[in-house]
Protein backbone atom coordinates (compact mmCIF):
# COMPACT_ATOMS: atom_id res chain seq x y z
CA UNK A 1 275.26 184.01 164.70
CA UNK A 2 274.72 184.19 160.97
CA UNK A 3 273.58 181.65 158.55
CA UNK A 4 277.19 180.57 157.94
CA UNK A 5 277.81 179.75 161.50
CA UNK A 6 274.78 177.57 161.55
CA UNK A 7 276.03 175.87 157.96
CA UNK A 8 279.34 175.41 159.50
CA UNK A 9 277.82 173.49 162.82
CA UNK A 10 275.56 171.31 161.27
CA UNK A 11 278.24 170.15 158.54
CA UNK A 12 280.82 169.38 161.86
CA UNK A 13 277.88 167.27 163.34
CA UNK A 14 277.33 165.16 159.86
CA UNK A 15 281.37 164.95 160.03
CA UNK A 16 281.01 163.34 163.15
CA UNK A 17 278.26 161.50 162.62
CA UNK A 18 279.69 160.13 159.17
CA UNK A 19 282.72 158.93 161.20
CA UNK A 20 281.51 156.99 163.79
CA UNK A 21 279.28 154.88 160.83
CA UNK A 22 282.94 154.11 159.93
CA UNK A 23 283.16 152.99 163.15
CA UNK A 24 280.40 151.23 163.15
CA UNK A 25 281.00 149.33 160.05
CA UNK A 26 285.29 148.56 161.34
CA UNK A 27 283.79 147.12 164.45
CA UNK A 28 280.09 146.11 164.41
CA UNK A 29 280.39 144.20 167.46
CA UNK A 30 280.13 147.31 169.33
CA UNK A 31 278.24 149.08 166.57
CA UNK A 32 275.03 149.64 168.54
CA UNK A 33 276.34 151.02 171.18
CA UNK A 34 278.22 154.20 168.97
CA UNK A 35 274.87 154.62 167.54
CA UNK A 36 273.29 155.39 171.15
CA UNK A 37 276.84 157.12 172.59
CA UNK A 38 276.01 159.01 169.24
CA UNK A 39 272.30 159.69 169.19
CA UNK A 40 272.40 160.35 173.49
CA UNK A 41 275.50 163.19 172.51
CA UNK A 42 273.47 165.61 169.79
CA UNK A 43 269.76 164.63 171.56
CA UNK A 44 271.69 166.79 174.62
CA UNK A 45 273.25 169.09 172.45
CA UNK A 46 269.96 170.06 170.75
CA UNK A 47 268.09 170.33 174.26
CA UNK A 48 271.00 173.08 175.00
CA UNK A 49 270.28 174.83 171.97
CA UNK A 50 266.58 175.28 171.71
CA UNK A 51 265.23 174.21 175.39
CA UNK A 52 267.26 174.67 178.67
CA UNK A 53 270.92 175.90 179.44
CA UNK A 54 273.29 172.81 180.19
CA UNK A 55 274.43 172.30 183.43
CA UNK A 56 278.20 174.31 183.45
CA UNK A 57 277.50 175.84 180.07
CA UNK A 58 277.88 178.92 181.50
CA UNK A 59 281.28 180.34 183.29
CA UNK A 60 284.65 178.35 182.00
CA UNK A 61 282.90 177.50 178.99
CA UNK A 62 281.73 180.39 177.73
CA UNK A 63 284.90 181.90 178.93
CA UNK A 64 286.94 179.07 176.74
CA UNK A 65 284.50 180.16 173.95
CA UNK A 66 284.53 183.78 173.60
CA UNK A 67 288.51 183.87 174.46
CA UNK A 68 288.74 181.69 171.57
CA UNK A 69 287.01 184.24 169.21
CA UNK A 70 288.79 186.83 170.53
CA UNK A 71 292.10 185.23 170.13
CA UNK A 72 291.31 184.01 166.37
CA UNK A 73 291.19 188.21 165.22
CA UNK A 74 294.78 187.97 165.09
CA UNK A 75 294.68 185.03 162.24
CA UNK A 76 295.68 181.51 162.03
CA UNK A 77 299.59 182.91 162.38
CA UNK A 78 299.71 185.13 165.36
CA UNK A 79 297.15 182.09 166.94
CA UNK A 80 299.53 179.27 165.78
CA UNK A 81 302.60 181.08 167.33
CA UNK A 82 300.81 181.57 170.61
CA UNK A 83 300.93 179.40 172.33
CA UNK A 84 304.25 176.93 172.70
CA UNK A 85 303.59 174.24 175.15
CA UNK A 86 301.13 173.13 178.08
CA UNK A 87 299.15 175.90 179.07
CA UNK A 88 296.01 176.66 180.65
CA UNK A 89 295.11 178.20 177.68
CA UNK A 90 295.73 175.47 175.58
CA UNK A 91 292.36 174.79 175.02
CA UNK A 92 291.41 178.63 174.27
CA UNK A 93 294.29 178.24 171.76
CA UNK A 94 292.62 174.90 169.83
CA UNK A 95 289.50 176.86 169.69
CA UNK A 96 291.08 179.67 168.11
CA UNK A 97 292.76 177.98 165.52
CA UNK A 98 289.76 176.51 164.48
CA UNK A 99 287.99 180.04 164.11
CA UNK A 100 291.40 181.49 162.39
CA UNK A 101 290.95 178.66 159.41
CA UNK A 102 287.09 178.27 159.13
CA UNK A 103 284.70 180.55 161.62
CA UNK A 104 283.05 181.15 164.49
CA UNK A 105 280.41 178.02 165.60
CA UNK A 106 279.98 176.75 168.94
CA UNK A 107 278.41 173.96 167.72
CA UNK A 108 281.72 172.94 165.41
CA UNK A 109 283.48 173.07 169.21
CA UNK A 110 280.48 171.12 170.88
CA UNK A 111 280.82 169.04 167.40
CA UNK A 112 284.40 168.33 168.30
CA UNK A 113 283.86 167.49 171.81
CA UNK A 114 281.27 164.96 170.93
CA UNK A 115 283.90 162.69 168.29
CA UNK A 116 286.36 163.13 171.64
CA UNK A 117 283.39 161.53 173.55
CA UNK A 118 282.64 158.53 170.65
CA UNK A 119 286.33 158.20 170.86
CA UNK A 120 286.41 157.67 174.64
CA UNK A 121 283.80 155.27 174.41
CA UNK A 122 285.57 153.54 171.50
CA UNK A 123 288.86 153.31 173.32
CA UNK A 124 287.18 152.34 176.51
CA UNK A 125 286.04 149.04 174.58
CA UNK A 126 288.89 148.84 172.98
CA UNK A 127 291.09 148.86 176.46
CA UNK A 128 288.78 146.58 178.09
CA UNK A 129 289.16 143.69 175.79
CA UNK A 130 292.29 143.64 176.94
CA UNK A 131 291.83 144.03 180.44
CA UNK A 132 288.37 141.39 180.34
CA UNK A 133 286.18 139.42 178.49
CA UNK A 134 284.15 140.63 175.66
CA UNK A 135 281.46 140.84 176.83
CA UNK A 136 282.69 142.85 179.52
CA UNK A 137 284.04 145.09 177.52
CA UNK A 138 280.72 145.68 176.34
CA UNK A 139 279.15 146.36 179.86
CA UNK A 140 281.91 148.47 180.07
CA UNK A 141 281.59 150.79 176.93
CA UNK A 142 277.55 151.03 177.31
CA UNK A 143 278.71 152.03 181.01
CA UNK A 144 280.83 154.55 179.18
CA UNK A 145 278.38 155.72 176.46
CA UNK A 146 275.65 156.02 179.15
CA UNK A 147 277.25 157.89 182.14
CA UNK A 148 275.33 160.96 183.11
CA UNK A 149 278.80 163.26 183.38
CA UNK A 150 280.62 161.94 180.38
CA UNK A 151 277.59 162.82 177.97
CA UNK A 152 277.71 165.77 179.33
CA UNK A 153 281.31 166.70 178.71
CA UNK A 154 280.86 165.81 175.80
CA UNK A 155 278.64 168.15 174.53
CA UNK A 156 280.17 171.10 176.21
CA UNK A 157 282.42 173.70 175.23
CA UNK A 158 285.20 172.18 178.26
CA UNK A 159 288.17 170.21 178.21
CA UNK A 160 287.32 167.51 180.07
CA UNK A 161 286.23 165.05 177.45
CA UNK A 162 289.99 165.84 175.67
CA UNK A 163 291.58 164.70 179.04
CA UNK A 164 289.62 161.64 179.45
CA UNK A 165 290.16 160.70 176.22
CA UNK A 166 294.27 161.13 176.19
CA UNK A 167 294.12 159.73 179.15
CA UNK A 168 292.33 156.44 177.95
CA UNK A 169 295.03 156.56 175.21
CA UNK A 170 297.97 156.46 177.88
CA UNK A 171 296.21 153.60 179.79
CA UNK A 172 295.97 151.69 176.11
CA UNK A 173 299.84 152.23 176.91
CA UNK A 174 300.23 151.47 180.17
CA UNK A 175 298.24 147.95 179.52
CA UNK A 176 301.01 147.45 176.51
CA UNK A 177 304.00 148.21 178.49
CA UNK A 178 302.40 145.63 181.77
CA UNK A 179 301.77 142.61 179.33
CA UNK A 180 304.54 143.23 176.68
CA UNK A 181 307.31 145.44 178.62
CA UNK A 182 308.36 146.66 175.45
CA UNK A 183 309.54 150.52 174.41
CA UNK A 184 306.26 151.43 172.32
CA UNK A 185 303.88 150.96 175.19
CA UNK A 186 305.76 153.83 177.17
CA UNK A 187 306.01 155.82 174.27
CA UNK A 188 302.40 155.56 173.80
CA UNK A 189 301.80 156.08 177.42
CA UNK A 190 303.72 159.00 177.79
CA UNK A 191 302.34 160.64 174.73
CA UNK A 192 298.62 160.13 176.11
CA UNK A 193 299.54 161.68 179.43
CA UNK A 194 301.65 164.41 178.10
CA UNK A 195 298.61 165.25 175.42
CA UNK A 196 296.19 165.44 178.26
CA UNK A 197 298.71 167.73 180.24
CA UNK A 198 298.36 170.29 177.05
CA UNK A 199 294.78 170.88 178.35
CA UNK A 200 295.58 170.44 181.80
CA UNK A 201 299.15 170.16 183.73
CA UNK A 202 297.89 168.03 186.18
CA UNK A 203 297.03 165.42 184.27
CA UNK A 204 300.76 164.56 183.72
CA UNK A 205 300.54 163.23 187.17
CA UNK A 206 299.74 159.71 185.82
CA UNK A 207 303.05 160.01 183.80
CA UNK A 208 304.77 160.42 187.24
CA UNK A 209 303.01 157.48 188.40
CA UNK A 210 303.72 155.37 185.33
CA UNK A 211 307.49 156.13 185.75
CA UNK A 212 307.78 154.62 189.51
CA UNK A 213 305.87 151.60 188.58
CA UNK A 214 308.43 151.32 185.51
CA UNK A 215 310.95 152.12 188.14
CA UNK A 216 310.15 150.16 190.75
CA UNK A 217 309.84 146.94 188.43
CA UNK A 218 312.71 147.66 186.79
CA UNK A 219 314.84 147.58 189.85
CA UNK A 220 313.10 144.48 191.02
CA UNK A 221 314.33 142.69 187.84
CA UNK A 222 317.88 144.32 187.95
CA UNK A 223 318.49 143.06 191.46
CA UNK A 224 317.34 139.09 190.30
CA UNK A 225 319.28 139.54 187.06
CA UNK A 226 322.47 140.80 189.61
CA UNK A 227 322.02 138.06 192.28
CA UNK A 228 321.88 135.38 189.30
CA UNK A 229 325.09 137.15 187.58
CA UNK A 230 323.04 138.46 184.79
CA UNK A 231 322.18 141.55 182.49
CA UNK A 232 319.22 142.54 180.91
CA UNK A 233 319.39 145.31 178.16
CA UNK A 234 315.78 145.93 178.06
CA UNK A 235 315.75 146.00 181.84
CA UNK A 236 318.49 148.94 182.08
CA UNK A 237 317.27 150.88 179.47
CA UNK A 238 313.66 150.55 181.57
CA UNK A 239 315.84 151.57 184.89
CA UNK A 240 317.73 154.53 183.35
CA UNK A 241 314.29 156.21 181.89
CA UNK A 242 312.84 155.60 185.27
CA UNK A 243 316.10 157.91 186.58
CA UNK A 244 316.20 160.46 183.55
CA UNK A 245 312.54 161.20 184.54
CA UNK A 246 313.23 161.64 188.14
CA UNK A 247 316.55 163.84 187.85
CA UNK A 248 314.43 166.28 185.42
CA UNK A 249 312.19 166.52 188.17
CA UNK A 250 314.26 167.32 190.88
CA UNK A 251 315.86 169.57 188.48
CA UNK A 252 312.71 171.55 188.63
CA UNK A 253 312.40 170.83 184.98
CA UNK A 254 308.95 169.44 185.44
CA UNK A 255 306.03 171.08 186.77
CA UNK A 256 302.62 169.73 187.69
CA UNK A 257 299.93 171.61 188.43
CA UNK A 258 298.52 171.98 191.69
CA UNK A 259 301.84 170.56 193.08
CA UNK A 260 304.24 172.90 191.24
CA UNK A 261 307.82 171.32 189.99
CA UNK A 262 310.15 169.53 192.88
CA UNK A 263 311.16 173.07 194.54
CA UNK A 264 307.61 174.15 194.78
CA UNK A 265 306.78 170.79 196.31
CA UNK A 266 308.88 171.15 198.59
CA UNK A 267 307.29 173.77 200.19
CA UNK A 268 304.32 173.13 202.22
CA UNK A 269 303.46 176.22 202.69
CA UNK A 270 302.16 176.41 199.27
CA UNK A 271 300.14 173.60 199.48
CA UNK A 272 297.95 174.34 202.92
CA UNK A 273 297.77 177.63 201.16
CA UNK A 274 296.22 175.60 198.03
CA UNK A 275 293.40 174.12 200.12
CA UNK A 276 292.53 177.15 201.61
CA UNK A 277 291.97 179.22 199.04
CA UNK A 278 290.29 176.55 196.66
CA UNK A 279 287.71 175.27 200.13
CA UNK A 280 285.37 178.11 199.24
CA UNK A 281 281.79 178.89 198.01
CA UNK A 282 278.29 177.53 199.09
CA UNK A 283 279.41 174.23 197.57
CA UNK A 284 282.79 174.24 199.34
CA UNK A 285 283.83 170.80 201.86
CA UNK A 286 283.54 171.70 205.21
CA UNK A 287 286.18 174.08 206.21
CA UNK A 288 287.65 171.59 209.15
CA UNK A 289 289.23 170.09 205.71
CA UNK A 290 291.34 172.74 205.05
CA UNK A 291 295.33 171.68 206.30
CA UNK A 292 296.61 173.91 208.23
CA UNK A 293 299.72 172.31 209.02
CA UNK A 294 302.53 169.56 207.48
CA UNK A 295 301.29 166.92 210.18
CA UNK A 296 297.52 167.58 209.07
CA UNK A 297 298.72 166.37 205.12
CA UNK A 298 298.89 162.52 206.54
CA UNK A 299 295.27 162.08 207.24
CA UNK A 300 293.59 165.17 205.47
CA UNK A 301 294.43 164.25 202.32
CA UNK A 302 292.78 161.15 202.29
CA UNK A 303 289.62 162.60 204.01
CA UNK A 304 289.78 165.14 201.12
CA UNK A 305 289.83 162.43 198.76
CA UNK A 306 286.80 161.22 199.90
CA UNK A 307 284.70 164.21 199.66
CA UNK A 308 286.23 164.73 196.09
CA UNK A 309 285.19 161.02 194.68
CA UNK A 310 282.01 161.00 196.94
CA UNK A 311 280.47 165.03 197.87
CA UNK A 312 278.00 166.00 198.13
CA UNK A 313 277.01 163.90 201.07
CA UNK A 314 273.07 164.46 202.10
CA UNK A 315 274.45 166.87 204.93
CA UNK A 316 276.62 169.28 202.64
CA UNK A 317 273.01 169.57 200.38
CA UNK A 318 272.41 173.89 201.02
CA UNK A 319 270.33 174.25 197.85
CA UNK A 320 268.29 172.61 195.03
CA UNK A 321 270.84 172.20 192.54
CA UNK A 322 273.05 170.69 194.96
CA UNK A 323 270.73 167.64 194.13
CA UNK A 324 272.47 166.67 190.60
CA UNK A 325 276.48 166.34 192.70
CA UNK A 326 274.57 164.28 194.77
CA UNK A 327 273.00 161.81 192.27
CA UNK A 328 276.62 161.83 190.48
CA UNK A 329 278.32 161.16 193.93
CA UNK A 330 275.88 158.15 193.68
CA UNK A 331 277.43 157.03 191.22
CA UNK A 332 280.99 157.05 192.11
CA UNK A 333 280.08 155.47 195.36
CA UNK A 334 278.54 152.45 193.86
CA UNK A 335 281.45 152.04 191.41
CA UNK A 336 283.98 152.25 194.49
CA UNK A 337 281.91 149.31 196.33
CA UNK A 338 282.25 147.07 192.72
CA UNK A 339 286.36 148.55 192.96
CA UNK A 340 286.15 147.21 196.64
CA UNK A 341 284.52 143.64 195.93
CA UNK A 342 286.97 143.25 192.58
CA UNK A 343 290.02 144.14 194.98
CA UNK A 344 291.83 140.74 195.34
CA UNK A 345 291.82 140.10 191.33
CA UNK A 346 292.62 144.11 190.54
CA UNK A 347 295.60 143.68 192.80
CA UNK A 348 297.05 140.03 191.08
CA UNK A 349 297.27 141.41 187.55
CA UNK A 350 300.16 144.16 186.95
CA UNK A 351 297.41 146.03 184.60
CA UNK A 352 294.96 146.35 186.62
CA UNK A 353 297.11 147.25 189.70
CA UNK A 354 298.69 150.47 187.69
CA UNK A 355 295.46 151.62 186.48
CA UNK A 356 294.50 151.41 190.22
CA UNK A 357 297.80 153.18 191.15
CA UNK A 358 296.89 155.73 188.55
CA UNK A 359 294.02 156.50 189.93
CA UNK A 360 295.17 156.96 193.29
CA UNK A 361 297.91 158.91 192.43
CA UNK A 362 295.15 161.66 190.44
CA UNK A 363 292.66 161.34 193.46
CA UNK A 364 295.07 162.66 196.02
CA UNK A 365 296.49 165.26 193.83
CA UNK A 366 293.33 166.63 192.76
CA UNK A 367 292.17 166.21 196.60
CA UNK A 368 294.90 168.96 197.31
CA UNK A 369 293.75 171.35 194.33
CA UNK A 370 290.08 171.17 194.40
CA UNK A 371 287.88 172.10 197.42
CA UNK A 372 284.08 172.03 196.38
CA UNK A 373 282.07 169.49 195.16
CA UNK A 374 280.67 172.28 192.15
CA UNK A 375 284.05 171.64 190.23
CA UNK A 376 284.46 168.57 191.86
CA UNK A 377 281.92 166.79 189.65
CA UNK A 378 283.87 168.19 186.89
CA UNK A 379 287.12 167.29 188.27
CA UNK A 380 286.13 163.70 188.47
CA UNK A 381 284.99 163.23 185.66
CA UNK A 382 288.16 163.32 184.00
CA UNK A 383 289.24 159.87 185.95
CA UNK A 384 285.60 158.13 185.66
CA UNK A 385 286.43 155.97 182.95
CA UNK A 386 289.52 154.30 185.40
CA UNK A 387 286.51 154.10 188.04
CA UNK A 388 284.25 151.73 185.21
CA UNK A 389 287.27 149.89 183.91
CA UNK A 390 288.31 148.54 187.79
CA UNK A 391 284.85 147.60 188.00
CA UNK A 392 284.19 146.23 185.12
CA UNK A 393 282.70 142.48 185.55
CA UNK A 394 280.81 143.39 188.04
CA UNK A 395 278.87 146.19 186.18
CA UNK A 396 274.95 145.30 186.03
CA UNK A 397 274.40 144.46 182.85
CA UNK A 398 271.87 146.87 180.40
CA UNK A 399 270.27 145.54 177.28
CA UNK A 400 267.81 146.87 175.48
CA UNK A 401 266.58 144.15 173.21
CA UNK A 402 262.68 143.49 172.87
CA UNK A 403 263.71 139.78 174.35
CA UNK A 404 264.63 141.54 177.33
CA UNK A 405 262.37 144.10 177.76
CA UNK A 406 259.97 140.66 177.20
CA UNK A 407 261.29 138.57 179.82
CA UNK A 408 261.10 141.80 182.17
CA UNK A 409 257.69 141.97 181.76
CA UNK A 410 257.06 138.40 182.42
């Protein structure tokens, strides 16, 4: 790394800081807690650099890195022309088109992946007033800015902080479209899901879940309209996208990862194959979780989705570093009990219910595709944010005001 490399990182990092004191100054209600998302983002960043080696720094990252690099030797027009859709390399290819146009600086990338993380944290307020109260939606972004597995995304050369971001941008969407039920809000949705499925196919599974809620309330409201000898424009139009999106996909036209398109599917074979070969490694779920035929899929897969939201368990713990899953599975398990106690009013607003149907659709997919709780934790990740937004009221409440800290004391 020359001095230009160095030059080049530290400007990205005064980019990003410079934009979120925008941010700050657009919406100072929430102004405090960009500062810390901020300050918590290049404090970690800076401990990776001169001190200790991140936790999954190594591997995919440096793999995303260095293929980058490599890639950006052919210029900015042999990188541009690439890559033409979703891709697992689609993240290799961002990378390189940064390199192509300016240089080579992993901490422009980790730069980049830290605005995606202010953004997340931004949008997670920003959804939340909508979903809550305001002050809520504070508990919720601090929840957000503070999370142990979202800083760390965030400063890492990976993709998930990308995902959860889009992702957050197609739930802004799928809010819209449950209050208003109007043409933008699916738009928006489907461009959120169909951004994150650039960096990873299977994110375009909420997408799939979006259009059978559409569907399925669509048809609800065409029958009523037909028994009461009525049509409703906006209602069809909602019907026929709910069909255009499911003929493409029996069409094969669509194709999610870890599932495959409709033909792929189809085929269980390729499915118990999936969890066999991903249930692997010294971190892998007990091998009794593998599905080794169609009738284990019924009760497997939710068993699977329970080690993928909650491993390691204290049993699975083999060595040291096993210790950090665990104290993320924490986590996850004490946001599921808040999910569990908030059921009844999650399940009476239409908003709330689709993010939940979301999520569930996600969990079981990635249940399928992932089979150790070392990529688990960074599996999950990408759906946390759904996790603190269910939960949301009931989120302890963290201030860090001297009257606090005061009244603590006392």
């Amino acid at each position: 790394m020359n001095h230009m490399n160095e030059i080049l990182g530290v400007l990205s990092l005064i980019l990003v800081i410079f934009f979120t004191y925008l941010l700050t100054l657009k919406f100072p209600n929430i102004s405090n807690i960009l500062v810390i998302a901020l300050v918590l983002r290049i404090l970690l960043l800076l401990v990776g650099e001169f001190l200790i080696m991140l936790p999954d720094s190594d591997a995919d990252a440096e793999d995303f890195e260095t293929g980058g690099w490599i890639l950006a030797q052919g210029g900015f027009s042999y990188v541009w022309n690439y890559l033409d859709g979703p891709d697992p390399q689609a993240f290799v290819w961002l990378i390189a088109i940064l390199y192509s146009l300016l240089d080579r600086s992993i901490i422009m990338i980790q730069s980049l992946s830290i605005l995606f993380g202010i953004g997340t944290v931004f949008l997670s307020w920003l959804i939340s007033n909508k979903l809550w109260d305001k002050s809520t939606a504070k508990k919720i972004a601090l929840t957000v800015a503070l999370f142990p597995s979202l800083i760390l995304y965030s400063v890492l050369v990976m993709r998930e902080i990308y995902m959860v971001f889009f992702i957050l941008l197609a739930i802004y969407g799928v809010i819209e479209w449950s209050k208003e039920k109007n043409f933008k809000s699916i738009i928006l949705a489907i461009i959120g899901f169909m951004s994150g499925a650039f960096f990873h196919g299977a994110i375009f599974v909420g997408a799939i879940a979006f259009l059978i809620i559409v569907g399925i309330s669509a048809l609800g409201q065409f029958i009523k309209l037909i028994i009461n000898y009525k049509i409703n424009l906006k209602t069809i139009i909602f019907l026929l996208i709910f069909l255009s999106g499911s003929i493409l996909y029996f069409q094969n036209k669509v194709r999610v990862s870890y599932i495959g398109d409709f033909e792929k599917s189809r085929n269980i074979t390729n499915l118990l194959e999936l969890t066999r070969v991903n249930t692997r490694g010294t971190a892998s779920w007990p091998k009794w979780t593998i599905i080794s035929n169609p009738e284990e899929l019924f009760y497997k897969v939710p068993i699977r989705s329970i080690y993928f939201i909650f491993a390691p368990f204290p049993w699975d713990i083999k060595q040291f570093r096993h210790l950090i899953p665990m104290l993320d599975a924490f986590l996850y398990i004490y946001l599921a009990y808040l999910i569990f106690l908030n059921r009844k009013i999650i399940w009476k607003d239409p908003a709330l219910r689709s993010i939940l149907i979301i999520l569930v659709f996600y969990v079981f997919v990635f249940a399928i595709g992932v089979g150790n709780f070392g990529t688990g934790i960074r599996h999950r990740t990408k759906f946390v944010v759904l996790f603190i937004l269910l939960a949301g009221p009931l989120l302890k409440k963290i201030t860090f005001s001297k009257r606090a800290l005061k009244n603590h004391r006392s």
